[in-house]
C-alpha atoms as a PDB file:
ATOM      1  CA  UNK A   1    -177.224 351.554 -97.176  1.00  0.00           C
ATOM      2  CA  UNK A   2    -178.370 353.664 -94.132  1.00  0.00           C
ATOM      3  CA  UNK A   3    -181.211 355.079 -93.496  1.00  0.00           C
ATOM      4  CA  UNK A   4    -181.481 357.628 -91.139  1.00  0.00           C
ATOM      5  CA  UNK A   5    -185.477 358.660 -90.097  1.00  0.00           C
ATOM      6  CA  UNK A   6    -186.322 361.746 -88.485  1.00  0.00           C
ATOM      7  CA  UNK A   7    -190.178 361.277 -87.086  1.00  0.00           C
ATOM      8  CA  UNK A   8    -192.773 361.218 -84.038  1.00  0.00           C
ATOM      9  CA  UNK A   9    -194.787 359.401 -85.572  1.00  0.00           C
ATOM     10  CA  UNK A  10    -194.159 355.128 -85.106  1.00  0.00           C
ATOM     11  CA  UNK A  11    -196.604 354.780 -88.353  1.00  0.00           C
ATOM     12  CA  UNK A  12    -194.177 356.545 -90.945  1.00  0.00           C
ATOM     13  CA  UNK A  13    -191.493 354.300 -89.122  1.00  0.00           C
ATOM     14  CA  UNK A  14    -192.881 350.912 -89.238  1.00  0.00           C
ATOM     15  CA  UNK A  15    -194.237 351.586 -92.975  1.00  0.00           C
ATOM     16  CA  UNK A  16    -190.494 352.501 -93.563  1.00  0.00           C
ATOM     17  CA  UNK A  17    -189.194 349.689 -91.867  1.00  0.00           C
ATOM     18  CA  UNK A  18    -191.000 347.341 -94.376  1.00  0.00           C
ATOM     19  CA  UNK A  19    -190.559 348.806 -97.561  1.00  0.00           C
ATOM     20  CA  UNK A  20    -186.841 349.518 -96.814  1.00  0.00           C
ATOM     21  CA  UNK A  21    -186.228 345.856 -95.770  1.00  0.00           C
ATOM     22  CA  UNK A  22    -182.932 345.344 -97.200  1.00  0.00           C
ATOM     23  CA  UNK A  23    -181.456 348.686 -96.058  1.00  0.00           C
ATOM     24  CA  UNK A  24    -180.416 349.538 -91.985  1.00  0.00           C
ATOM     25  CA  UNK A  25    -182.806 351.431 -90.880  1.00  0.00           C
ATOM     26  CA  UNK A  26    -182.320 353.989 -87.631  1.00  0.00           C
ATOM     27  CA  UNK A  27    -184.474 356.521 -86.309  1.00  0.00           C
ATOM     28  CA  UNK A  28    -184.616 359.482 -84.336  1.00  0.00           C
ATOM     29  CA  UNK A  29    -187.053 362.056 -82.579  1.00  0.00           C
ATOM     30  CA  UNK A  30    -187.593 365.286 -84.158  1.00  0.00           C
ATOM     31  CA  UNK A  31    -185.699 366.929 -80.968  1.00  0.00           C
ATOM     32  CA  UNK A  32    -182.744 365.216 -82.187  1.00  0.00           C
ATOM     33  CA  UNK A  33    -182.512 366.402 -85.704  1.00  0.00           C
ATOM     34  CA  UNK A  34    -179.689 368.549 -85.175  1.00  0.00           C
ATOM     35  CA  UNK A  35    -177.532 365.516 -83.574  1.00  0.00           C
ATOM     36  CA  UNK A  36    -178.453 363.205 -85.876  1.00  0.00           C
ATOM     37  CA  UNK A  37    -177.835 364.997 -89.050  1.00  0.00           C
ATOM     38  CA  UNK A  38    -174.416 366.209 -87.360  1.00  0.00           C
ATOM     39  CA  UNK A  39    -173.867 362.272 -86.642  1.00  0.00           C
ATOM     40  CA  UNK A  40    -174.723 361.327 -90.012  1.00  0.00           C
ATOM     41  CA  UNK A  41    -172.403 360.183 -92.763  1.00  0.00           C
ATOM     42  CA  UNK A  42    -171.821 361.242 -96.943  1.00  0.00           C
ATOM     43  CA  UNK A  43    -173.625 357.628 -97.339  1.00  0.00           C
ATOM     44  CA  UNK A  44    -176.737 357.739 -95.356  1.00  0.00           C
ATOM     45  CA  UNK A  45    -179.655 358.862 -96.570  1.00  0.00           C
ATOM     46  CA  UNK A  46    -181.680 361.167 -94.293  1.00  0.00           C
ATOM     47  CA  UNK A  47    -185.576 360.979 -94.264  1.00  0.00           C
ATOM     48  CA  UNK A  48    -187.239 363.564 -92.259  1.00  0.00           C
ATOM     49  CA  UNK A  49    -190.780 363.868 -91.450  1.00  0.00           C
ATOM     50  CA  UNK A  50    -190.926 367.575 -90.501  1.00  0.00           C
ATOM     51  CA  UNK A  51    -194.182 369.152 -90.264  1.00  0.00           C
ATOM     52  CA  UNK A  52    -193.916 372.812 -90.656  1.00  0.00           C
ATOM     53  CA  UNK A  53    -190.971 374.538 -92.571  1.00  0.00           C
ATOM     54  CA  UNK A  54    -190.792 378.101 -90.648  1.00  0.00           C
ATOM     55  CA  UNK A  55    -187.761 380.086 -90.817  1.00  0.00           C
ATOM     56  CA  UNK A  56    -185.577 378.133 -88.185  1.00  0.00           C
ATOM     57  CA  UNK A  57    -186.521 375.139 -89.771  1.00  0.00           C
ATOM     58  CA  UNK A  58    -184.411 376.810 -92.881  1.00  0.00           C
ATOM     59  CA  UNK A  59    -181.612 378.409 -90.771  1.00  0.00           C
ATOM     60  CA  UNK A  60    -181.357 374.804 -89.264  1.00  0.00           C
ATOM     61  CA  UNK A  61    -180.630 372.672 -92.059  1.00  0.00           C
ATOM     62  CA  UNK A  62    -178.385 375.562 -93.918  1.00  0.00           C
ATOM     63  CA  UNK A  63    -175.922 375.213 -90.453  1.00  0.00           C
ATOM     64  CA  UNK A  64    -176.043 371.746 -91.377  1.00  0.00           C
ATOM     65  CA  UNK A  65    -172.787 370.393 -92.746  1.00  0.00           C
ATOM     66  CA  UNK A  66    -174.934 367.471 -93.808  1.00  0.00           C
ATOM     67  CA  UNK A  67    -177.851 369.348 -95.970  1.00  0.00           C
ATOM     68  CA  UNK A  68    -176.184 368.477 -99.061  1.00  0.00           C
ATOM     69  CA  UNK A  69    -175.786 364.536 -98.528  1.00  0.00           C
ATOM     70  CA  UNK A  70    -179.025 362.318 -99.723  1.00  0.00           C
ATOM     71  CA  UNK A  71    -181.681 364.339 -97.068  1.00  0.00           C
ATOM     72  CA  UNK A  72    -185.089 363.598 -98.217  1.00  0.00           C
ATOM     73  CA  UNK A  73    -188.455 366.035 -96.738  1.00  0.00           C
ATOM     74  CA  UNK A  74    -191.878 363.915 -96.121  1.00  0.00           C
ATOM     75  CA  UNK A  75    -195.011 364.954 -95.150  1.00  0.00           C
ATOM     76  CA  UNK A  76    -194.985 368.565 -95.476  1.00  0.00           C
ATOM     77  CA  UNK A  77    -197.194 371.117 -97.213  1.00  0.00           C
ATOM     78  CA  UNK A  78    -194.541 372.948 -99.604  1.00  0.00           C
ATOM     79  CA  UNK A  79    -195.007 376.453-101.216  1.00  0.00           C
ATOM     80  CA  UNK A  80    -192.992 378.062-104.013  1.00  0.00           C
ATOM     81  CA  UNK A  81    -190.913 379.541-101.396  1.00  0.00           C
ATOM     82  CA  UNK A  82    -189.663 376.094 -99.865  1.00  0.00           C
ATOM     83  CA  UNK A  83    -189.544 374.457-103.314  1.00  0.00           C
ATOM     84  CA  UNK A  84    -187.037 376.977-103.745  1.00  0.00           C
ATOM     85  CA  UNK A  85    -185.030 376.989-100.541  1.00  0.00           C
ATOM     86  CA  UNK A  86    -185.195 373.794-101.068  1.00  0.00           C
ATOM     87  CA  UNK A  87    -183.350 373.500-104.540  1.00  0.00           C
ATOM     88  CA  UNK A  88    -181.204 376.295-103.469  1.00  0.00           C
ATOM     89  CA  UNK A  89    -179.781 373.216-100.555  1.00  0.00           C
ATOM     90  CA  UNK A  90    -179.870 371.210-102.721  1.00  0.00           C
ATOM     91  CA  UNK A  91    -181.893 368.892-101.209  1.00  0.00           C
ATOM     92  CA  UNK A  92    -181.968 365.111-102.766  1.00  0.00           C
ATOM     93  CA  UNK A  93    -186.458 365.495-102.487  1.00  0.00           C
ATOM     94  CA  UNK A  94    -189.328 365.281-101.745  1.00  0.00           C
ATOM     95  CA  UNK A  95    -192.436 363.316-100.843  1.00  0.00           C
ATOM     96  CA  UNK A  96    -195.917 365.051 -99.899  1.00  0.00           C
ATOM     97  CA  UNK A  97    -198.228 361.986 -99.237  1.00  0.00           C
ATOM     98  CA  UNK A  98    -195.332 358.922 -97.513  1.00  0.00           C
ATOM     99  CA  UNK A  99    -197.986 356.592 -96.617  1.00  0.00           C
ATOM    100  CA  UNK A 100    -199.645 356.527 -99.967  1.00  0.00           C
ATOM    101  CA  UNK A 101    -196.241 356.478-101.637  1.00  0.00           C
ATOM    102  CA  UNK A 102    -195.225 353.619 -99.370  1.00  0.00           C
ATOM    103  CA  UNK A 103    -198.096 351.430-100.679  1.00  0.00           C
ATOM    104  CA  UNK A 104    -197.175 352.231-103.743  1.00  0.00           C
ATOM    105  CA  UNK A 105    -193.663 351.137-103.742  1.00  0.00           C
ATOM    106  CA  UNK A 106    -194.304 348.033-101.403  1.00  0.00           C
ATOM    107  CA  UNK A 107    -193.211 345.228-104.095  1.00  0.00           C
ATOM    108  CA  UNK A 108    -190.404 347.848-105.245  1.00  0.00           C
ATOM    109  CA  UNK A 109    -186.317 347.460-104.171  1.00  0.00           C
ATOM    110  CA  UNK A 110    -184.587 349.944-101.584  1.00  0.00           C
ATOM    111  CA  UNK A 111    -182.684 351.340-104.869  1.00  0.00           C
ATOM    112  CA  UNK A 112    -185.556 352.136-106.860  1.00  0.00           C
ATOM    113  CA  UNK A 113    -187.214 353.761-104.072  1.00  0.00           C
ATOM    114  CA  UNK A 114    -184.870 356.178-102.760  1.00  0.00           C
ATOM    115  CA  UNK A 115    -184.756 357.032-107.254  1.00  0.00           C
ATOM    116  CA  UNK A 116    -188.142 358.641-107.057  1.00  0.00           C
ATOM    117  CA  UNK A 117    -186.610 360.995-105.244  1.00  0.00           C
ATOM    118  CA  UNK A 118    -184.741 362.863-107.283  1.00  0.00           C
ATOM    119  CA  UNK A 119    -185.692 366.819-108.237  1.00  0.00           C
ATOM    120  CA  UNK A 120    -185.785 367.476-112.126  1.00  0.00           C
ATOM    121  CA  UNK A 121    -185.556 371.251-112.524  1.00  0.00           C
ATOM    122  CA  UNK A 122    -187.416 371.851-109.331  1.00  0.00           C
ATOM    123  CA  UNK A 123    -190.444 369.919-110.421  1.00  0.00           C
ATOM    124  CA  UNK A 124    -192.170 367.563-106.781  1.00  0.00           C
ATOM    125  CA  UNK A 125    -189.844 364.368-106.877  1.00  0.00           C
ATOM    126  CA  UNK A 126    -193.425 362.310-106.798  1.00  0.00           C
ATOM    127  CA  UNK A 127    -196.441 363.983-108.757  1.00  0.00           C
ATOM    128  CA  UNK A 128    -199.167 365.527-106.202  1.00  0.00           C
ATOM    129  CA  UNK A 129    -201.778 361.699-107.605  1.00  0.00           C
ATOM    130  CA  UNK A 130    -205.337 361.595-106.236  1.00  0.00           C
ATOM    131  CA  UNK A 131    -205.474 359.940-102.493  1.00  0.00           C
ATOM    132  CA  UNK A 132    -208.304 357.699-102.652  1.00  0.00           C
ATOM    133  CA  UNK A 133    -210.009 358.645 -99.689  1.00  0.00           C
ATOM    134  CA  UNK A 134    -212.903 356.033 -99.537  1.00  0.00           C
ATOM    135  CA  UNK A 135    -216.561 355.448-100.398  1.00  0.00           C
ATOM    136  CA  UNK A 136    -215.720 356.693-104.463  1.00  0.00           C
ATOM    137  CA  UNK A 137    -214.129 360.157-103.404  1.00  0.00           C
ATOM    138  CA  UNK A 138    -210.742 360.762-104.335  1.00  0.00           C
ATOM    139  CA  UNK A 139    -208.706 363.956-103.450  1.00  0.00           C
ATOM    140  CA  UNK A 140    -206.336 366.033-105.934  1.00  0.00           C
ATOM    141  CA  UNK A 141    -203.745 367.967-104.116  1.00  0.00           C
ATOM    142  CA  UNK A 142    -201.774 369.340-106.295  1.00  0.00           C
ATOM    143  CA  UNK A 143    -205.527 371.108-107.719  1.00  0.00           C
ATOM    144  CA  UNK A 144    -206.813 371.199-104.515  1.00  0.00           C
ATOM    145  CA  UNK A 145    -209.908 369.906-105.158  1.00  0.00           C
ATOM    146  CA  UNK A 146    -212.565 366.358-104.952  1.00  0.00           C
ATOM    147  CA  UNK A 147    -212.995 364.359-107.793  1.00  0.00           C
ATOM    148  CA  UNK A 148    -216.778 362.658-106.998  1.00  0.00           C
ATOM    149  CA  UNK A 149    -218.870 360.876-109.578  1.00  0.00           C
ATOM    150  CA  UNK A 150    -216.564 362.183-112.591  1.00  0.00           C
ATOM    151  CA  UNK A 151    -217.454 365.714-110.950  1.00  0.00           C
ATOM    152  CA  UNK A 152    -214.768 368.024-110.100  1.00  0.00           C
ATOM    153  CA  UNK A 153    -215.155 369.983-106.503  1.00  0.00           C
ATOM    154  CA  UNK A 154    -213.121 372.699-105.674  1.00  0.00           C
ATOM    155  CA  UNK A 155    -211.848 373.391-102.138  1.00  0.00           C
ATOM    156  CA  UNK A 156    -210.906 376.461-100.358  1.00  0.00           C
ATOM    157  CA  UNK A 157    -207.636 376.674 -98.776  1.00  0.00           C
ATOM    158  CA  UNK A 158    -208.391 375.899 -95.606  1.00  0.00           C
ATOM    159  CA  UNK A 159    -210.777 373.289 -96.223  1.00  0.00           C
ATOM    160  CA  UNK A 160    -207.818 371.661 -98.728  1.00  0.00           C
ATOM    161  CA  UNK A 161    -205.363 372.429 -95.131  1.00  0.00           C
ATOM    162  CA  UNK A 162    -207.735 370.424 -92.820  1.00  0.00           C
ATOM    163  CA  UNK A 163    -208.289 367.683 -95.474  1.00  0.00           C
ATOM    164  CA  UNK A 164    -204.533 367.433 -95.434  1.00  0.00           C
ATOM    165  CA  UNK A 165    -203.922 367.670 -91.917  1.00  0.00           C
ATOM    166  CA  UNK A 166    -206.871 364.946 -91.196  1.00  0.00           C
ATOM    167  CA  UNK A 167    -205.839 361.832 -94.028  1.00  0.00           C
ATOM    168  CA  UNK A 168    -201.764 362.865 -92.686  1.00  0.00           C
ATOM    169  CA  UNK A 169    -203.099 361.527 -89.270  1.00  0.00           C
ATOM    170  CA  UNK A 170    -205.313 358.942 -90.505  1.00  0.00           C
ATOM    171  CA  UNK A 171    -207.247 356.764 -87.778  1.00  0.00           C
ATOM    172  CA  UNK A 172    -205.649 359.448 -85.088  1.00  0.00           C
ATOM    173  CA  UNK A 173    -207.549 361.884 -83.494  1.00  0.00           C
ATOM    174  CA  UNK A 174    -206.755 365.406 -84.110  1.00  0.00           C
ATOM    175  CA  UNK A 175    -207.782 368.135 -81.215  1.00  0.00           C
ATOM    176  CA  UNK A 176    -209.531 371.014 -81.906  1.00  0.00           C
ATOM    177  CA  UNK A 177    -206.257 372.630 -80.689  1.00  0.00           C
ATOM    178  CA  UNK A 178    -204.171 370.973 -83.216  1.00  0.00           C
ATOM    179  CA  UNK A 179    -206.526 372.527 -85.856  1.00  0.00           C
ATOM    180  CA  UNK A 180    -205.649 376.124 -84.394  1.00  0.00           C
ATOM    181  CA  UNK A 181    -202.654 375.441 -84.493  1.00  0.00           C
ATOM    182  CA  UNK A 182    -202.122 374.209 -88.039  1.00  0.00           C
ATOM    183  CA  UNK A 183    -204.794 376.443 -89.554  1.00  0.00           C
ATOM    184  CA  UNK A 184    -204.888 379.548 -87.359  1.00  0.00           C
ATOM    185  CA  UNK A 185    -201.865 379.606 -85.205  1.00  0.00           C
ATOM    186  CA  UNK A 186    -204.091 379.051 -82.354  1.00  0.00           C
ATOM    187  CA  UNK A 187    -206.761 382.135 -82.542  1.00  0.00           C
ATOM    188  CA  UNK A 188    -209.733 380.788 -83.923  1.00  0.00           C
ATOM    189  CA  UNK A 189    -212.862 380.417 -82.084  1.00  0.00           C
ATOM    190  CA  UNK A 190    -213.958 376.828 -81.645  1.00  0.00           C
ATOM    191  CA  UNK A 191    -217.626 377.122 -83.612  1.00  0.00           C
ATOM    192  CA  UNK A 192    -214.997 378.303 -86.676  1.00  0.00           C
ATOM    193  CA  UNK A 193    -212.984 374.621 -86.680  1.00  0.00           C
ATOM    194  CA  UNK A 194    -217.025 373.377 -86.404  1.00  0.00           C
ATOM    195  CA  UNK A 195    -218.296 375.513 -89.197  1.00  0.00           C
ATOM    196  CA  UNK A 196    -214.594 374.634 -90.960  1.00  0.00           C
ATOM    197  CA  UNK A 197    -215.726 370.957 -90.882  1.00  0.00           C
ATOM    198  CA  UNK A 198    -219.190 371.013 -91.796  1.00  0.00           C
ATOM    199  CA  UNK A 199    -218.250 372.771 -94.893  1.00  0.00           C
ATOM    200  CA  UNK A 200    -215.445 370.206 -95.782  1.00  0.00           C
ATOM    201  CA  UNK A 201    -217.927 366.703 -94.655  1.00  0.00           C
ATOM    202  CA  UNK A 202    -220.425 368.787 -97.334  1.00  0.00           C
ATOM    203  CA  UNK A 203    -217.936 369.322-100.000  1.00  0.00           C
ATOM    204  CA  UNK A 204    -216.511 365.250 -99.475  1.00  0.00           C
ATOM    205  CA  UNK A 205    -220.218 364.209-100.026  1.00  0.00           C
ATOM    206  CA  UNK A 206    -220.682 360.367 -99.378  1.00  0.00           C
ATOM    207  CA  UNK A 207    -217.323 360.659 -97.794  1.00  0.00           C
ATOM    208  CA  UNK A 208    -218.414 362.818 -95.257  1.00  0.00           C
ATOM    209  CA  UNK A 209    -218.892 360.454 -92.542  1.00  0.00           C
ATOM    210  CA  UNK A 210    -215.508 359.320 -92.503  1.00  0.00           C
ATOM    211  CA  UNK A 211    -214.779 362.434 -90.868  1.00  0.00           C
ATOM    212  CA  UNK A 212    -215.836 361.532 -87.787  1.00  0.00           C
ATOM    213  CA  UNK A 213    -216.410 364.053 -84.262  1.00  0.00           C
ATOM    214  CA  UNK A 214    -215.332 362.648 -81.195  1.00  0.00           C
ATOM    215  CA  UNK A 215    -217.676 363.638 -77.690  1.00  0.00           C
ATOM    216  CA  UNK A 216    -213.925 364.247 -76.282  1.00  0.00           C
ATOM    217  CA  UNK A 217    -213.383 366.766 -78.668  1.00  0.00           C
ATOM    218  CA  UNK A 218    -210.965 366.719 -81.678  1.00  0.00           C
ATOM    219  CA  UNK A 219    -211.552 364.801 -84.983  1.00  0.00           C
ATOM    220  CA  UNK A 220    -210.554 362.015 -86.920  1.00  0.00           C
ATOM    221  CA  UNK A 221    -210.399 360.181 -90.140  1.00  0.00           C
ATOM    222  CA  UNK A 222    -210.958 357.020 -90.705  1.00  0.00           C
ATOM    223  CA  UNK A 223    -210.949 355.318 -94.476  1.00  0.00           C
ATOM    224  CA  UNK A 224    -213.148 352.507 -95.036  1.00  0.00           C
ATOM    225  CA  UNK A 225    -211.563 348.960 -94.560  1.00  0.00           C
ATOM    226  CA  UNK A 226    -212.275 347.316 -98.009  1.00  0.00           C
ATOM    227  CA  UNK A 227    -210.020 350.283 -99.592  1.00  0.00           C
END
């Protein structure tokens, strides 16, 4: 078995590379999406690690005479409206959180792996768990809120965004720009991303220093090593 991996990002490749052991594993750069999936055979098995599904994203992969054929989407935030794009490719799935997934399935085969993957009547191919974030806080996604001391805290949307965007790029540091960017499309004032933060280092109580601020600027996450 092939598999094909569409990513930036050398972490979500090397994790890949490990747990997919017995399969042949290729990659490619984001830029070369369109070359790659046009390259790609019915067998292969297409992971890509997009990070924002905007319209061309869509128009994209329906040109594709490949959209059909075992193409799996990591590491994006999905709303009803891609869920259902989505289905309506008939894409083989989904998976929200790879790294955590990836630990999960370490001892696992290739086979049984690419399985979780499948979409049952447009439910998430792997449930939206808790991410264990460190120092007894654990995040729910899919309810968008901290679970602390058996207490439940809720998050706003953009706190639950930057949460999302920080553990995605654990241990790398995220500019203020990148923020903006994700959050804001770029017009935000800098004191909001600062405000933004201090709000979401309240809400992750003893958790809150793992968010750390750089003097360079930007941010970045870093989970305890015993976890």
């Amino acid at each position: 078995m092939r598999i094909i991996l569409c990513t930036d990002e050398l972490c979500l490749a090397r994790m890949l590379s490990v747990v997919l052991e017995e399969c042949e594993l290729r990659t490619c750069r984001k830029a070369e999406r369109v070359v790659a999936l046009a390259a790609a055979s019915s067998e292969d098995v297409f992971i890509d690690g997009a990070l924002k599904l905007n319209d061309a994203f869509w128009e994209m992969l329906e040109s594709s005479p490949r959209h059909r054929l075992h193409y799996v989407l990591v590491r994006s935030a999905l709303t009803e409206r891609d869920w259902q794009r989505a289905r309506d490719l008939g894409l083989s799935g989904f998976l929200t959180d790879p790294l955590s997934a990836i630990r999960t399935f370490i001892s696992g085969d290739a086979q049984t792996f690419l399985r979780r993957f499948s979409v049952p009547d447009g439910q998430p191919a792997l449930p939206l768990a808790s991410v264990n974030l460190g120092l007894g806080v654990h995040y729910k996604q899919g309810e968008r809120c901290l679970l602390i001391d058996h207490r439940l805290v809720p998050l706003s949307e953009m706190e639950a965004k930057l949460l999302d965007l920080l553990i995605s790029r654990e241990d790398e540091i995220v500019t203020r720009s990148e923020i903006a960017e994700t959050l804001w499309q770029g017009h935000v004032n800098p004191k909001g991303i600062a405000k933004l933060v201090s709000r979401l280092r309240c809400k992750l109580g003893p958790a809150g220093v793992l968010v750390q601020g750089l003097r360079q600027g930007g941010y970045v996450y870093r989970r305890p090593p015993a976890q």
